[in-house]
Protein backbone atom coordinates (compact mmCIF):
# COMPACT_ATOMS: atom_id res chain seq x y z
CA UNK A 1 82.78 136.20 49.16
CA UNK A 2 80.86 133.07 49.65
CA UNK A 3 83.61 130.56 48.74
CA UNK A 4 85.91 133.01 50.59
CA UNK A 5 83.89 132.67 53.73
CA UNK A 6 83.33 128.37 52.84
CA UNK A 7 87.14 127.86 52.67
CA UNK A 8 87.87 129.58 55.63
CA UNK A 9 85.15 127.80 57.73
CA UNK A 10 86.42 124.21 55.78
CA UNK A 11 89.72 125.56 57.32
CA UNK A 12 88.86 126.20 60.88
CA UNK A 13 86.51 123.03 61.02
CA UNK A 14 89.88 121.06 59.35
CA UNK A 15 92.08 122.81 62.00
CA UNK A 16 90.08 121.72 64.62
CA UNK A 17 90.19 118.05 63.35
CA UNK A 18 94.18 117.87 63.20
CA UNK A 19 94.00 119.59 66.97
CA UNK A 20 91.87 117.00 68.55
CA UNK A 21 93.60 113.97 66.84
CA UNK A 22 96.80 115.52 68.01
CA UNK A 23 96.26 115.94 71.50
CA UNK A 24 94.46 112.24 71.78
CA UNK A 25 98.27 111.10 70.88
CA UNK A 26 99.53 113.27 73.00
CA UNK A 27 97.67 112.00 76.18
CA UNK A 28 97.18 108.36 76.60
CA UNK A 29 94.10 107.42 77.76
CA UNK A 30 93.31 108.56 81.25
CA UNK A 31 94.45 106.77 84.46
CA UNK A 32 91.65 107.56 86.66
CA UNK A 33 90.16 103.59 86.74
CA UNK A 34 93.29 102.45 87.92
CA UNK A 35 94.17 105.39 90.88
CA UNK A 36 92.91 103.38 93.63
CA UNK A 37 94.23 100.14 95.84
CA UNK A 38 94.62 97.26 93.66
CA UNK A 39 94.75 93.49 95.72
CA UNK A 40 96.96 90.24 95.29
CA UNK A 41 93.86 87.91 93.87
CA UNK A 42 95.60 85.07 92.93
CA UNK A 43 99.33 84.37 92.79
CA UNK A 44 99.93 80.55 91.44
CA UNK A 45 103.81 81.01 93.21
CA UNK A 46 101.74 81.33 96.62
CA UNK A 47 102.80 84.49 97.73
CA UNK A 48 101.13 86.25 100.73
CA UNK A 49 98.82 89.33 99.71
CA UNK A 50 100.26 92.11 98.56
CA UNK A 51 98.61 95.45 97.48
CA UNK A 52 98.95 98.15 94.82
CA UNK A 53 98.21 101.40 95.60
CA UNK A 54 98.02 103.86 92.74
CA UNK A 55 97.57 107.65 92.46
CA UNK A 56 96.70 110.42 89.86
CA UNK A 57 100.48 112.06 89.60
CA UNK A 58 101.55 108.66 88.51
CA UNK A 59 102.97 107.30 91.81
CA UNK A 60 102.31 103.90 93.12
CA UNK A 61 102.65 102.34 96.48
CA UNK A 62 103.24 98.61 96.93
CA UNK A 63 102.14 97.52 100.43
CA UNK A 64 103.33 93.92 101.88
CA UNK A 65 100.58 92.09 104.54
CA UNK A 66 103.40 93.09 107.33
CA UNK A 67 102.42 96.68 106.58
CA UNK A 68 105.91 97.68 104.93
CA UNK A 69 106.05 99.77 101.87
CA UNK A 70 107.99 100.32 98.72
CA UNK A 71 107.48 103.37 96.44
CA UNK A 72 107.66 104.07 92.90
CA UNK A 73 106.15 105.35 89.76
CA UNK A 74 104.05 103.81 87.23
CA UNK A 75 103.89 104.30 83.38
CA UNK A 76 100.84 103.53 81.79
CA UNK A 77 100.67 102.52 77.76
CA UNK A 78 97.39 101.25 76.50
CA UNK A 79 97.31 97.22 77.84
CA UNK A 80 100.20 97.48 79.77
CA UNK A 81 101.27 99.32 83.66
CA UNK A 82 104.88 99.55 84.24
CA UNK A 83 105.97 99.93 87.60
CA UNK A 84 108.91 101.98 88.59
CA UNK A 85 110.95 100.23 92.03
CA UNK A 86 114.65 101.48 93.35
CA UNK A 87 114.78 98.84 95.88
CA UNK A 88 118.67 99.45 97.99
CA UNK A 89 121.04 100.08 94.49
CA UNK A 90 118.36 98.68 92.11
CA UNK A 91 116.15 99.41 89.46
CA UNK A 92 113.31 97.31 88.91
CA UNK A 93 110.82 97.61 86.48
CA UNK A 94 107.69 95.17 86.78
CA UNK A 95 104.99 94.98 84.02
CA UNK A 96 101.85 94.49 84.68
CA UNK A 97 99.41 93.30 81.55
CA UNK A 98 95.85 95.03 81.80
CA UNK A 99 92.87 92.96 81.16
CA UNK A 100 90.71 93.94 78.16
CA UNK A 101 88.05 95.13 80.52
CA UNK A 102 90.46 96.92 83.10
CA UNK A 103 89.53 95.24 85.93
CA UNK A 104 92.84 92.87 86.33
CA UNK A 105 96.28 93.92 86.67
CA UNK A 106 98.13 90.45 85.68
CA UNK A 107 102.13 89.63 85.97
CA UNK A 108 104.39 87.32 83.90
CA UNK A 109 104.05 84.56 86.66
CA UNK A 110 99.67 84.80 86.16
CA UNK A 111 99.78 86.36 89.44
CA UNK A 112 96.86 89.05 89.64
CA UNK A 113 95.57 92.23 90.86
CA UNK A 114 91.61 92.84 91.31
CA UNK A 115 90.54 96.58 92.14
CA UNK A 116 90.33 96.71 96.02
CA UNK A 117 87.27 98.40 98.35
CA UNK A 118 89.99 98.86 100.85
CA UNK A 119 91.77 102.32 101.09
């Protein structure tokens, strides 16, 4: 009865294991530091400020300094945000590297995004 009752709790316990494990892979890390309004820091092409605007159901905003806005989605995977445009026919996918701290959002030109206060 005793190594009846050991195996089965071994079992459970092991069960449990394979469950957690299992559902980390099957949801990414969370996305809750980067819902917010990300800012144009630095852009080394000169480009007026732009801002990011990100939410939790994975949608993202992209507002110019005129006031004019583009949506899309966003994908996020570890060290990387993709962003999701249809801008008149096209698709446009932009990648956006994530610093190893999370607090910069950086493009292929250098340009980068710094968490904003503004809403």
């Amino acid at each position: 009865m005793k190594k009846y009752l050991r195996k089965l709790v071994y079992g459970i316990f092991s069960l449990l294991v394979v469950l957690q494990a299992a559902n980390a892979l099957a949801e990414p890390g969370s996305n809750d530091w980067l819902v917010g309004t990300w800012e144009l820091a630095f852009d080394p092409d000169g480009n007026p400020k732009d801002w990011l605007i990100f939410d939790e159901r994975k949608q993202v905003v992209s507002r110019g300094p005129d006031g004019r806005t583009t949506s899309g989605t966003y994908r996020f995977t570890g060290d990387e945000v993709s962003l999701f445009f249809i801008v008149g026919s096209r698709s446009l996918q932009i990648p956006l590297a994530v610093s190893e701290n999370g607090s910069r959002l950086t493009n292929a030109s250098g340009a980068y995004y710094i968490k904003s206060t503004q809403r």
